[in-house]
PDB file of N, CA and C in Angstrom:
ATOM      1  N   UNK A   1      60.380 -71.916  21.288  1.00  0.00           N
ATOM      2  CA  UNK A   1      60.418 -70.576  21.835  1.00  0.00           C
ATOM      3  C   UNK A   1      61.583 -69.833  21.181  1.00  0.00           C
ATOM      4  N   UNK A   2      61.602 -68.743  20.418  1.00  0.00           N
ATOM      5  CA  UNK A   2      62.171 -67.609  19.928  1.00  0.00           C
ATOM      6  C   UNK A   2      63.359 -66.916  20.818  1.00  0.00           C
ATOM      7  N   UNK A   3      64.747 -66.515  20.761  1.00  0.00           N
ATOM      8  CA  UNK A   3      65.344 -65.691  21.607  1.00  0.00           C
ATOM      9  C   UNK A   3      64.718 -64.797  21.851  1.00  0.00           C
ATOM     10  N   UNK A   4      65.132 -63.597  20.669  1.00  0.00           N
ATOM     11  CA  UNK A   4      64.608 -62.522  20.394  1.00  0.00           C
ATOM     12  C   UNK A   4      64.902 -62.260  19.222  1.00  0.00           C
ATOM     13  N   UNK A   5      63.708 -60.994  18.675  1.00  0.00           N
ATOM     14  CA  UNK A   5      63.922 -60.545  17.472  1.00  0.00           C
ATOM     15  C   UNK A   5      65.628 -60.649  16.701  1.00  0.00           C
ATOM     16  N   UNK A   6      65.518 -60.895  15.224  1.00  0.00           N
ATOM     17  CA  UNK A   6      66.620 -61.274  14.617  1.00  0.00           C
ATOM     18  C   UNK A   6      66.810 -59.731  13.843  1.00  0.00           C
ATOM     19  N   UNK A   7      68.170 -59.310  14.271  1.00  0.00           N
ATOM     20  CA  UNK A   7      68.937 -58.404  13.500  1.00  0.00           C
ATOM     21  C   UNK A   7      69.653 -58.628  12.176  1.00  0.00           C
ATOM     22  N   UNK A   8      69.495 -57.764  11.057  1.00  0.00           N
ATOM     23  CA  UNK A   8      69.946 -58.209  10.224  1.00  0.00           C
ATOM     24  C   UNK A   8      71.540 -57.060   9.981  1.00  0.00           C
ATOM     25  N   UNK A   9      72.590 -57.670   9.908  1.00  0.00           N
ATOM     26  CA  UNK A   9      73.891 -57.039   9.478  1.00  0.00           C
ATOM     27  C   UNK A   9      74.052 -56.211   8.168  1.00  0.00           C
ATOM     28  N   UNK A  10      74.259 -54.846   8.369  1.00  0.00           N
ATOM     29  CA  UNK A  10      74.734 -54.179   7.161  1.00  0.00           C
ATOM     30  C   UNK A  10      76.369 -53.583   7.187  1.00  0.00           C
ATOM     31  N   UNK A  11      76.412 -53.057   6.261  1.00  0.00           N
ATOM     32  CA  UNK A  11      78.440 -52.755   6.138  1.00  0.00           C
ATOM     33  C   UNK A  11      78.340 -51.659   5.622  1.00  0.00           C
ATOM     34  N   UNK A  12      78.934 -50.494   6.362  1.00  0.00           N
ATOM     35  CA  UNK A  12      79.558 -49.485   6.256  1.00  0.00           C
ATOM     36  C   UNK A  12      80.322 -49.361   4.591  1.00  0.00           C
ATOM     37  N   UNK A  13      80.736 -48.649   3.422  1.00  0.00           N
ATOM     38  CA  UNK A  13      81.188 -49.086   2.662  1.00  0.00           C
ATOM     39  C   UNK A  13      82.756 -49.163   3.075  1.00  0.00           C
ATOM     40  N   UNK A  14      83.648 -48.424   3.810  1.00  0.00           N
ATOM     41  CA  UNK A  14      84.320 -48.333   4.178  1.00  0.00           C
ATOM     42  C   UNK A  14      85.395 -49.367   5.157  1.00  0.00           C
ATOM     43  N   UNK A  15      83.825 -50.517   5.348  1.00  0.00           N
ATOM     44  CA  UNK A  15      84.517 -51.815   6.003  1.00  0.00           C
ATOM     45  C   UNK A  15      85.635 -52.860   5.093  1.00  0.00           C
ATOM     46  N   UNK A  16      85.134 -52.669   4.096  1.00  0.00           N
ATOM     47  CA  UNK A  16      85.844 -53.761   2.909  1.00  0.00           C
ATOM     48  C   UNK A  16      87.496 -52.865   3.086  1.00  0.00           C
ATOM     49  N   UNK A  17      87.534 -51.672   2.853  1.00  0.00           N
ATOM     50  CA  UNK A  17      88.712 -51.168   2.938  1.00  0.00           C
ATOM     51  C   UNK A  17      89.334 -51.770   4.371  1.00  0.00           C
ATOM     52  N   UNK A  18      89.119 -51.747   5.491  1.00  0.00           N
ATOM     53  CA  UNK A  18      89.355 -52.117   6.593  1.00  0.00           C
ATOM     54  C   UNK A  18      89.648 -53.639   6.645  1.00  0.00           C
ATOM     55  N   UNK A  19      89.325 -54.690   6.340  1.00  0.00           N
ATOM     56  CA  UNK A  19      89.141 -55.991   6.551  1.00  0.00           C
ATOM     57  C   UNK A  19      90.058 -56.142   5.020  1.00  0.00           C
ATOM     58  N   UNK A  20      90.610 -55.493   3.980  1.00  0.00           N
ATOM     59  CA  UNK A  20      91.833 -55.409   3.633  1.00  0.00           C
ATOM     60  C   UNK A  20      92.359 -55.378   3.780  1.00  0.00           C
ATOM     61  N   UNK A  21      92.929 -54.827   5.276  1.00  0.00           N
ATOM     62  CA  UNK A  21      94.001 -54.314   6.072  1.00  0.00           C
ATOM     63  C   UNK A  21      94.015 -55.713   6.850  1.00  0.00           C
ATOM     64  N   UNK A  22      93.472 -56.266   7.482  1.00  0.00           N
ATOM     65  CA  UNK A  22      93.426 -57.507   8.669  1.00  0.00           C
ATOM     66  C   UNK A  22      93.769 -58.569   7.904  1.00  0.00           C
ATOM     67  N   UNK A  23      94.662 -59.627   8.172  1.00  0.00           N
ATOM     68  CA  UNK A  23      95.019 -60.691   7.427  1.00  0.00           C
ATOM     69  C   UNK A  23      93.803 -61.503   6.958  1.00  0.00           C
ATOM     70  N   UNK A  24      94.189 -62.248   6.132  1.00  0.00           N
ATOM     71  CA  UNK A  24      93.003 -62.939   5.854  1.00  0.00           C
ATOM     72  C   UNK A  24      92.859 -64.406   7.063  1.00  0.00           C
ATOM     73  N   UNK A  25      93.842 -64.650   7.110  1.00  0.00           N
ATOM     74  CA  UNK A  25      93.608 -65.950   8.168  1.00  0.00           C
ATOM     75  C   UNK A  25      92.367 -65.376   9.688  1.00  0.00           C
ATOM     76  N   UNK A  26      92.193 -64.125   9.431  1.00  0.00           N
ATOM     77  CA  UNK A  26      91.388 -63.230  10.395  1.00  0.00           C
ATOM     78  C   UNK A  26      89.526 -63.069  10.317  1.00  0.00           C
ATOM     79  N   UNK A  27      90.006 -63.477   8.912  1.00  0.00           N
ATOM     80  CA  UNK A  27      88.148 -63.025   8.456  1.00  0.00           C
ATOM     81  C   UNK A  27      86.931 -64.131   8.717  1.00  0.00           C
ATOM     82  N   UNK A  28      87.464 -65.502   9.117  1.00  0.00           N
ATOM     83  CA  UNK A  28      86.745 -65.955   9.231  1.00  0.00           C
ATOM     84  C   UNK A  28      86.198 -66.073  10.977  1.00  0.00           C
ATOM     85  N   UNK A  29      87.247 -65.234  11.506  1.00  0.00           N
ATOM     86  CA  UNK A  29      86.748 -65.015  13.156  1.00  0.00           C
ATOM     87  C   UNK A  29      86.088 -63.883  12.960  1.00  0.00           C
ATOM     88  N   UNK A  30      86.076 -63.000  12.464  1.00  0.00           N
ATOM     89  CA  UNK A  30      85.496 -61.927  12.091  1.00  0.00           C
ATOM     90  C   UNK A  30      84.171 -61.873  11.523  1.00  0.00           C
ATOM     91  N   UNK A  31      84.312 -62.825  10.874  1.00  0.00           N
ATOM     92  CA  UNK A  31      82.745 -62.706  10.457  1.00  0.00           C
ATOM     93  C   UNK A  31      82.050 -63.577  11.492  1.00  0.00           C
ATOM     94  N   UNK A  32      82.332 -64.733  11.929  1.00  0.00           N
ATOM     95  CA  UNK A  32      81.604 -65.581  12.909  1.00  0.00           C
ATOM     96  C   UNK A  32      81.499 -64.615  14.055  1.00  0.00           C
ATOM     97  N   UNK A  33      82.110 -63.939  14.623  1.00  0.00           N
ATOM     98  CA  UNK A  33      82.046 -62.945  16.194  1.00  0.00           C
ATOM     99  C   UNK A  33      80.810 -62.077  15.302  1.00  0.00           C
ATOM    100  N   UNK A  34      81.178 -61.310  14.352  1.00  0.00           N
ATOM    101  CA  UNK A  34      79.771 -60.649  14.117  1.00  0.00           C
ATOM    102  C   UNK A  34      78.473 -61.285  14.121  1.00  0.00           C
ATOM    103  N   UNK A  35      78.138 -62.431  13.561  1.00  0.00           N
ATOM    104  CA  UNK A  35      77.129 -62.990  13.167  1.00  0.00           C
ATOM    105  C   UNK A  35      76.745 -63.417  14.794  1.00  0.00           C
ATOM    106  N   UNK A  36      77.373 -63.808  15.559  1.00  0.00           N
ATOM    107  CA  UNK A  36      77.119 -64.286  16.837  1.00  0.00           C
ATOM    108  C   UNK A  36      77.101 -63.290  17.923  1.00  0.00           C
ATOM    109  N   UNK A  37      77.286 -62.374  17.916  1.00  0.00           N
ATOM    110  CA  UNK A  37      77.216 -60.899  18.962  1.00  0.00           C
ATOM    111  C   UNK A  37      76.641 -60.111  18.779  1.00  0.00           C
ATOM    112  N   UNK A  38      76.040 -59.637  17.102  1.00  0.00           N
ATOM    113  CA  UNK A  38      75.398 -58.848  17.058  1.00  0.00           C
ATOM    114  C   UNK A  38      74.069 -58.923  16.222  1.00  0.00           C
ATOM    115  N   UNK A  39      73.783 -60.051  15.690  1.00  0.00           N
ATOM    116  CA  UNK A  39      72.232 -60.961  15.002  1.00  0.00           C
ATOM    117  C   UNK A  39      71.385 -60.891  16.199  1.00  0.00           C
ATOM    118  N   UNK A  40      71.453 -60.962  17.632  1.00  0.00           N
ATOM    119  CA  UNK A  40      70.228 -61.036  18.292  1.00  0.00           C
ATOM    120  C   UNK A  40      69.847 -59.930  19.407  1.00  0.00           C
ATOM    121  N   UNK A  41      71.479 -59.907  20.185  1.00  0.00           N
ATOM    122  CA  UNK A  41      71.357 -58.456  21.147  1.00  0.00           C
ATOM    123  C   UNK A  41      72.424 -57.836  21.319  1.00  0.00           C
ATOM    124  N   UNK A  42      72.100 -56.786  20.110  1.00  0.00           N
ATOM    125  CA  UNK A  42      73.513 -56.171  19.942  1.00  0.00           C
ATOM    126  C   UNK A  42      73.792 -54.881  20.980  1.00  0.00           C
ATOM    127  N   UNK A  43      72.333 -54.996  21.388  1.00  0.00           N
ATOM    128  CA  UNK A  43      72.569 -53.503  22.179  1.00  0.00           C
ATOM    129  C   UNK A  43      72.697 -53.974  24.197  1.00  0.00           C
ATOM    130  N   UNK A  44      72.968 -54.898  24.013  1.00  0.00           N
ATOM    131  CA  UNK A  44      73.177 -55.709  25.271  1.00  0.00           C
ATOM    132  C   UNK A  44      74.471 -55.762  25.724  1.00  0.00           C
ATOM    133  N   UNK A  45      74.851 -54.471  26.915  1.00  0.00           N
ATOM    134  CA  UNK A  45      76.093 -54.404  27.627  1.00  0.00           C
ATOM    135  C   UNK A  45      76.782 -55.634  27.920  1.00  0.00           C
ATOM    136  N   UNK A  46      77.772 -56.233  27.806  1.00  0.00           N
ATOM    137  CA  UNK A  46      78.782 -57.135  28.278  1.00  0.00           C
ATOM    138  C   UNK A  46      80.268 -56.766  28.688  1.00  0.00           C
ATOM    139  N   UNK A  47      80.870 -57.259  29.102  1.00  0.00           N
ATOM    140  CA  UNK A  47      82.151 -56.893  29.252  1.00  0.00           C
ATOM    141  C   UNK A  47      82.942 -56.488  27.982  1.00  0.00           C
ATOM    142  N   UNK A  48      82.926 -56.837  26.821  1.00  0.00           N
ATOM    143  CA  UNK A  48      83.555 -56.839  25.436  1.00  0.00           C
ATOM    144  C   UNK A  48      82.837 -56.012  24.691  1.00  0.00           C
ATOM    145  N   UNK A  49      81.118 -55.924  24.772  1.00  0.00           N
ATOM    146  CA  UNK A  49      80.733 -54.951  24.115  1.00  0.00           C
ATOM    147  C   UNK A  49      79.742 -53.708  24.908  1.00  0.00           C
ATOM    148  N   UNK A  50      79.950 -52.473  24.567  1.00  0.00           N
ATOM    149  CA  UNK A  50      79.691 -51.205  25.774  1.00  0.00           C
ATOM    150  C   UNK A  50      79.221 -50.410  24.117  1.00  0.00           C
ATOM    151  N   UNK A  51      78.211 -49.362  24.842  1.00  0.00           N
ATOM    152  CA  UNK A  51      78.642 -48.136  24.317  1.00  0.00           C
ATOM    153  C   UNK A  51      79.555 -47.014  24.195  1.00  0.00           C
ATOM    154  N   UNK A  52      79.751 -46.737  22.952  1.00  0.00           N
ATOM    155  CA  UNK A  52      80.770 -45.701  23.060  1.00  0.00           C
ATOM    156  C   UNK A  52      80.357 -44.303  23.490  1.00  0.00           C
ATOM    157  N   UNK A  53      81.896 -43.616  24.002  1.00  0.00           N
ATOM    158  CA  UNK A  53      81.473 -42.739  24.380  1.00  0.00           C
ATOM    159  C   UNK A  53      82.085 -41.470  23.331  1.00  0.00           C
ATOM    160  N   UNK A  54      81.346 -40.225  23.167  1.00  0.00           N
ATOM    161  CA  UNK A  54      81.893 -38.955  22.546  1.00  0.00           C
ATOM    162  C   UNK A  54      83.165 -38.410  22.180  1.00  0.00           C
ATOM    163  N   UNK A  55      83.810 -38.443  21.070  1.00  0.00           N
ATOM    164  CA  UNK A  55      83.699 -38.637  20.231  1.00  0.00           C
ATOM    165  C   UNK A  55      84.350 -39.884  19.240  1.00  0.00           C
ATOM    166  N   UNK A  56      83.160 -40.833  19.141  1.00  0.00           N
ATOM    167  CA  UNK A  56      83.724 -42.440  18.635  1.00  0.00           C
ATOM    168  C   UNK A  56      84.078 -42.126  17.193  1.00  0.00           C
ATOM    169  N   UNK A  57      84.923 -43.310  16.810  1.00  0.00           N
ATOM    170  CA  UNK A  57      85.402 -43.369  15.622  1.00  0.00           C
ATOM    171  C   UNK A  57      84.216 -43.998  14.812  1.00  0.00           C
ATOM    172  N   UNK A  58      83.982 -42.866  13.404  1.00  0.00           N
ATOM    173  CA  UNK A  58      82.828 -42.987  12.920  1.00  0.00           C
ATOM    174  C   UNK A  58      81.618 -42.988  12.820  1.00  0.00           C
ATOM    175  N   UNK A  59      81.487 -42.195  14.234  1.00  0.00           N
ATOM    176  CA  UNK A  59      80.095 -41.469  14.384  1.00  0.00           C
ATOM    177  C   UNK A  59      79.418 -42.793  15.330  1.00  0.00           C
ATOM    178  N   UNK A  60      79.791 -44.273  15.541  1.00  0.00           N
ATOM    179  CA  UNK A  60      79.515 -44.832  16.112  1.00  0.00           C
ATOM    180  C   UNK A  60      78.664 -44.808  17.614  1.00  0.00           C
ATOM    181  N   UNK A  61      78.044 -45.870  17.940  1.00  0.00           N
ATOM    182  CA  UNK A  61      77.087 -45.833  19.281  1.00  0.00           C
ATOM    183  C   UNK A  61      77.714 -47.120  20.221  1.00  0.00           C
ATOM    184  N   UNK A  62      78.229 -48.209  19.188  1.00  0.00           N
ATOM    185  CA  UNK A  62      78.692 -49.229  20.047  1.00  0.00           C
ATOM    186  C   UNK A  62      79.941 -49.963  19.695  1.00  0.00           C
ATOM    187  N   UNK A  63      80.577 -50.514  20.857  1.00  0.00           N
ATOM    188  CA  UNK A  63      82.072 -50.859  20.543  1.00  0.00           C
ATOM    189  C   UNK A  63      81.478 -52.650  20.807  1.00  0.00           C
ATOM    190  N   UNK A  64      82.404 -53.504  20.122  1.00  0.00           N
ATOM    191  CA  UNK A  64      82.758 -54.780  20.393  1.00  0.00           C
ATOM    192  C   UNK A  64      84.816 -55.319  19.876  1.00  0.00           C
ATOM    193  N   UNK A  65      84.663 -55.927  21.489  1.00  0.00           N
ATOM    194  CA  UNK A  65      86.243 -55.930  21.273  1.00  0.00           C
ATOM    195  C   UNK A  65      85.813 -57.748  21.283  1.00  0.00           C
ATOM    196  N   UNK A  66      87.219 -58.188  20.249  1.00  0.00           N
ATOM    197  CA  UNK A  66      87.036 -59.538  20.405  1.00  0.00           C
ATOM    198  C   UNK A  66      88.521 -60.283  19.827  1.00  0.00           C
ATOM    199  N   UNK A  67      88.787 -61.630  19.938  1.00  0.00           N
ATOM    200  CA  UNK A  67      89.978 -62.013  18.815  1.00  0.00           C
ATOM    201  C   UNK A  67      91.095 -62.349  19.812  1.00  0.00           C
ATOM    202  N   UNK A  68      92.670 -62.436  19.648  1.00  0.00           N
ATOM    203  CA  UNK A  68      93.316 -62.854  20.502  1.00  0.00           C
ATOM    204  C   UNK A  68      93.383 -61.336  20.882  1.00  0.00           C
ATOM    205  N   UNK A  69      93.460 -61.845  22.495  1.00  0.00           N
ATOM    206  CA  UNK A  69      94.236 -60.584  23.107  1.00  0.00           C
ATOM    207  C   UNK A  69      93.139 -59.122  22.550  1.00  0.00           C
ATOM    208  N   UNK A  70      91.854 -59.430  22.384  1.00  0.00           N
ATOM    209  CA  UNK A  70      90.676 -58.861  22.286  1.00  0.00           C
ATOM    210  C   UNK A  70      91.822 -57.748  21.042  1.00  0.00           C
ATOM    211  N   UNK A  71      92.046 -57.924  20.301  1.00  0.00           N
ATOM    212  CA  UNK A  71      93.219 -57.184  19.616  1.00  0.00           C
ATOM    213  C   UNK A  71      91.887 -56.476  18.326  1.00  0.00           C
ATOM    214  N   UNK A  72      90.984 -57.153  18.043  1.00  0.00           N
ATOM    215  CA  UNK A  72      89.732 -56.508  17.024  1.00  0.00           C
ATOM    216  C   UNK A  72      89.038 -55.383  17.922  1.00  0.00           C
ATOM    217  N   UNK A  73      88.350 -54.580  16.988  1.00  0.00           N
ATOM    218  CA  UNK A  73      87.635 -53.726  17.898  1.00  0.00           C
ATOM    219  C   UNK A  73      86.569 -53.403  16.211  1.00  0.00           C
ATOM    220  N   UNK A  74      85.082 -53.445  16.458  1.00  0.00           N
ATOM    221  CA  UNK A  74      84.342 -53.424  15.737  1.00  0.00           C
ATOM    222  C   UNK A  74      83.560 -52.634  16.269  1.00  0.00           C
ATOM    223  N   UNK A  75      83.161 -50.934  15.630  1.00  0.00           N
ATOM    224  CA  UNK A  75      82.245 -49.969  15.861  1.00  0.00           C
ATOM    225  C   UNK A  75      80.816 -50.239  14.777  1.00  0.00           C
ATOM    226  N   UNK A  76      79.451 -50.669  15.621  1.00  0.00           N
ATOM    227  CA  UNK A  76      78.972 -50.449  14.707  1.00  0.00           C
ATOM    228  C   UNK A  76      77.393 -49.176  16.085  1.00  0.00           C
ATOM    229  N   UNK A  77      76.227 -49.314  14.878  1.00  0.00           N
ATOM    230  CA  UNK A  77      75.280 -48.594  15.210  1.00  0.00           C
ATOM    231  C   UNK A  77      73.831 -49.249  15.270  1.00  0.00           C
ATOM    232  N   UNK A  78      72.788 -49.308  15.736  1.00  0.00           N
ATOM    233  CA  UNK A  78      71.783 -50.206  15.667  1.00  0.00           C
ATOM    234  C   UNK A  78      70.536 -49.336  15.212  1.00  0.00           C
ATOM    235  N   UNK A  79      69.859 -49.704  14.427  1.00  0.00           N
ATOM    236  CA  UNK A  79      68.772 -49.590  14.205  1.00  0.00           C
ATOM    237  C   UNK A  79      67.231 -50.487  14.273  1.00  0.00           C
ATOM    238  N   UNK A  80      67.116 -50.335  15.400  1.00  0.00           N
ATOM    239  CA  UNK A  80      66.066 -50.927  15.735  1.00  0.00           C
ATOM    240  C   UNK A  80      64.615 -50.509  15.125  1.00  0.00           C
ATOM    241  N   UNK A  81      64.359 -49.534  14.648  1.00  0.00           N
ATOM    242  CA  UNK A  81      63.570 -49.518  13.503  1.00  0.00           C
ATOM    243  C   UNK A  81      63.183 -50.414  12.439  1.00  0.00           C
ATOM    244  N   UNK A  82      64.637 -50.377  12.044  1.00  0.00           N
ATOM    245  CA  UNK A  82      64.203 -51.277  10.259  1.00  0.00           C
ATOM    246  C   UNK A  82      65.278 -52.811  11.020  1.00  0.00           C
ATOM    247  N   UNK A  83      65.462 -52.742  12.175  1.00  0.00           N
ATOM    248  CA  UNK A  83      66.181 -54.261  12.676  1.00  0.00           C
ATOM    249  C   UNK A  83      67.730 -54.302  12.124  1.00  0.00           C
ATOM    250  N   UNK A  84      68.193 -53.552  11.567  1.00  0.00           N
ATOM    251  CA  UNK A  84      69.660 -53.307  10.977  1.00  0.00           C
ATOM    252  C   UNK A  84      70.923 -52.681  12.273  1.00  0.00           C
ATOM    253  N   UNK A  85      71.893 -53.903  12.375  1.00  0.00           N
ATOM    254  CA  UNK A  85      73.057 -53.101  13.038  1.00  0.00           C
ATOM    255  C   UNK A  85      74.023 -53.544  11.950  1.00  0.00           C
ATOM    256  N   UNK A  86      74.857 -51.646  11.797  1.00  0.00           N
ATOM    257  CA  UNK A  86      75.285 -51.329  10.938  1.00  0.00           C
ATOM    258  C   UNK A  86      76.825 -51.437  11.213  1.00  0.00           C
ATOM    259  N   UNK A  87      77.644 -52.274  10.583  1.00  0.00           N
ATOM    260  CA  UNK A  87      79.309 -52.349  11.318  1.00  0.00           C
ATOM    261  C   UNK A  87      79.557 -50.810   9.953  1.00  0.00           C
ATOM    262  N   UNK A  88      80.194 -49.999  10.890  1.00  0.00           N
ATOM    263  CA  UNK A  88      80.831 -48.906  10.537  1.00  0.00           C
ATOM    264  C   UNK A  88      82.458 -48.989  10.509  1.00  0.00           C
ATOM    265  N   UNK A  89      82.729 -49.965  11.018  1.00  0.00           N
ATOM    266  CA  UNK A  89      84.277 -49.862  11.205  1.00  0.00           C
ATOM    267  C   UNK A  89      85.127 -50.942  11.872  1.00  0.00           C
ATOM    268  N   UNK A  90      85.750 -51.706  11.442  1.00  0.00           N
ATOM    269  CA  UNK A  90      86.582 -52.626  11.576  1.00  0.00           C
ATOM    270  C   UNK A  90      88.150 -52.578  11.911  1.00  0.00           C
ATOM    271  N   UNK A  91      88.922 -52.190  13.476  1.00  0.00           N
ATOM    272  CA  UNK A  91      89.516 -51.786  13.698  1.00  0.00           C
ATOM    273  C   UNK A  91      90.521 -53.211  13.973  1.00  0.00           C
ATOM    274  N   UNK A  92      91.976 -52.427  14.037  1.00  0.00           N
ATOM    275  CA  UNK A  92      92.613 -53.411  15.072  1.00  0.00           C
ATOM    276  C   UNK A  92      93.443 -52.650  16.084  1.00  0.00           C
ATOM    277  N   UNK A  93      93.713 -53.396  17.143  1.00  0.00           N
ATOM    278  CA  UNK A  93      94.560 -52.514  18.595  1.00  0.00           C
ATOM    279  C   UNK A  93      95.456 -52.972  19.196  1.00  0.00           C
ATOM    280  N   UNK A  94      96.621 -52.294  18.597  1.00  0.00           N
ATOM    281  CA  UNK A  94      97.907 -52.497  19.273  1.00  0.00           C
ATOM    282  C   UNK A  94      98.575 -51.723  20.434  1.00  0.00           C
ATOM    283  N   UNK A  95      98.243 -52.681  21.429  1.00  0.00           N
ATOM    284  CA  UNK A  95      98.277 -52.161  23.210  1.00  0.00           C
ATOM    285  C   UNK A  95      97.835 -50.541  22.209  1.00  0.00           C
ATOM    286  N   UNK A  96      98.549 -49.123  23.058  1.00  0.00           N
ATOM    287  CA  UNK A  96      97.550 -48.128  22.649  1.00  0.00           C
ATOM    288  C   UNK A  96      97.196 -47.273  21.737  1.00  0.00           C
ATOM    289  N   UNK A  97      97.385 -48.324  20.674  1.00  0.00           N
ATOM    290  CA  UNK A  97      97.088 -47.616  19.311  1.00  0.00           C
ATOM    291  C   UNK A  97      96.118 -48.239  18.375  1.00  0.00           C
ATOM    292  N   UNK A  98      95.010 -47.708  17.851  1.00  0.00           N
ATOM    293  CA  UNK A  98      93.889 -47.839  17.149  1.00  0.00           C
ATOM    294  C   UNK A  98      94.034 -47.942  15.268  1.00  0.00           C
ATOM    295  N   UNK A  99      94.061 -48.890  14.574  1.00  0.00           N
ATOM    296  CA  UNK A  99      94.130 -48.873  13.161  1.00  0.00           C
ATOM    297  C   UNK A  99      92.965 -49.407  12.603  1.00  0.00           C
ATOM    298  N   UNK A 100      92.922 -48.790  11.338  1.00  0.00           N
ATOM    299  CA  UNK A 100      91.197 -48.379  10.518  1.00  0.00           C
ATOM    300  C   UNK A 100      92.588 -48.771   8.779  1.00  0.00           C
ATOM    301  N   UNK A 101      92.145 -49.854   8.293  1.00  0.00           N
ATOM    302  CA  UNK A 101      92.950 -49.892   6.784  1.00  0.00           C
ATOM    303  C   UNK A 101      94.139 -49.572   7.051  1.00  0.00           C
ATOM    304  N   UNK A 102      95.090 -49.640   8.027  1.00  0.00           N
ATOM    305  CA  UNK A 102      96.309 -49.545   8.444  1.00  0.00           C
ATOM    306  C   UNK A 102      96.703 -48.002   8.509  1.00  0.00           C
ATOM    307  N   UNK A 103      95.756 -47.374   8.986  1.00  0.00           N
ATOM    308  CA  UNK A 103      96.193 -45.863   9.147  1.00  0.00           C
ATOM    309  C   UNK A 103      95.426 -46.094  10.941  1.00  0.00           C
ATOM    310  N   UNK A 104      96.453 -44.918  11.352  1.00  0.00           N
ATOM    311  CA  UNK A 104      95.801 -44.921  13.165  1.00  0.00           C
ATOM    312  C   UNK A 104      95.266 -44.026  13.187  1.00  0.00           C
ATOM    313  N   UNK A 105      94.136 -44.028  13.911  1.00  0.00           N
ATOM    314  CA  UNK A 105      93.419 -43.675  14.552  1.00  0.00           C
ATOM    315  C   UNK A 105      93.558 -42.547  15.740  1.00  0.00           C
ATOM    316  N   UNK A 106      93.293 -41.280  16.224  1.00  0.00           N
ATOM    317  CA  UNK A 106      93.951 -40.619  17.770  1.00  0.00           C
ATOM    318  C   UNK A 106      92.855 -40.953  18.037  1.00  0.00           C
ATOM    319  N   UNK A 107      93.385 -41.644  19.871  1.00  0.00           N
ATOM    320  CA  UNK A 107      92.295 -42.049  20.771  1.00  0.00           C
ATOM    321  C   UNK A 107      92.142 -40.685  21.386  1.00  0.00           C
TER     322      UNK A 107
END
């Protein structure tokens, strides 16, 4: 028996700049939390991942916080059409400040 339909991951071009910024000892939680949160139901409310609300960073629809101290924050968008959720943005959050490639973000 099948979960559910399989999502396939696309990247913003703008992510590589971002995940430049995050240490590397980081990327391999980073990529495993994606592959595991957002491959089957990405559009499935949880405590860590919600929709965003007006006006998100990068035009975004959905937030996922994850990592120590939920300190990642990953905006992406879903397309359930062609089965594609799209990571737009690869953040990190220091208590209340938001960084995108080590530039902040205004919440």
């Amino acid at each position: 028996m099948s979960r559910t339909s399989r999502f396939d991951l696309g990247y913003a071009p703008e992510v590589m700049g971002h995940l430049a910024a995050i240490e590397r000892k980081y990327h391999p939680l980073i990529q495993e939390t994606l592959m595991e949160q957002l491959s089957y139901t990405p559009d499935l409310e949880t405590r860590n991942r919600e929709p965003v609300e007006e006006p998100a960073p990068f035009a975004a629809t959905w937030e996922l916080r994850f990592g120590p101290g939920n300190r990642f924050r990953v905006f992406y968008d879903i397309d359930t059409r062609e089965g594609i959720v799209w990571v737009l943005a690869v953040g990190v959050k220091e208590r209340a400040r938001l960084y995108f490639a080590g530039e902040e973000f205004q919440l």
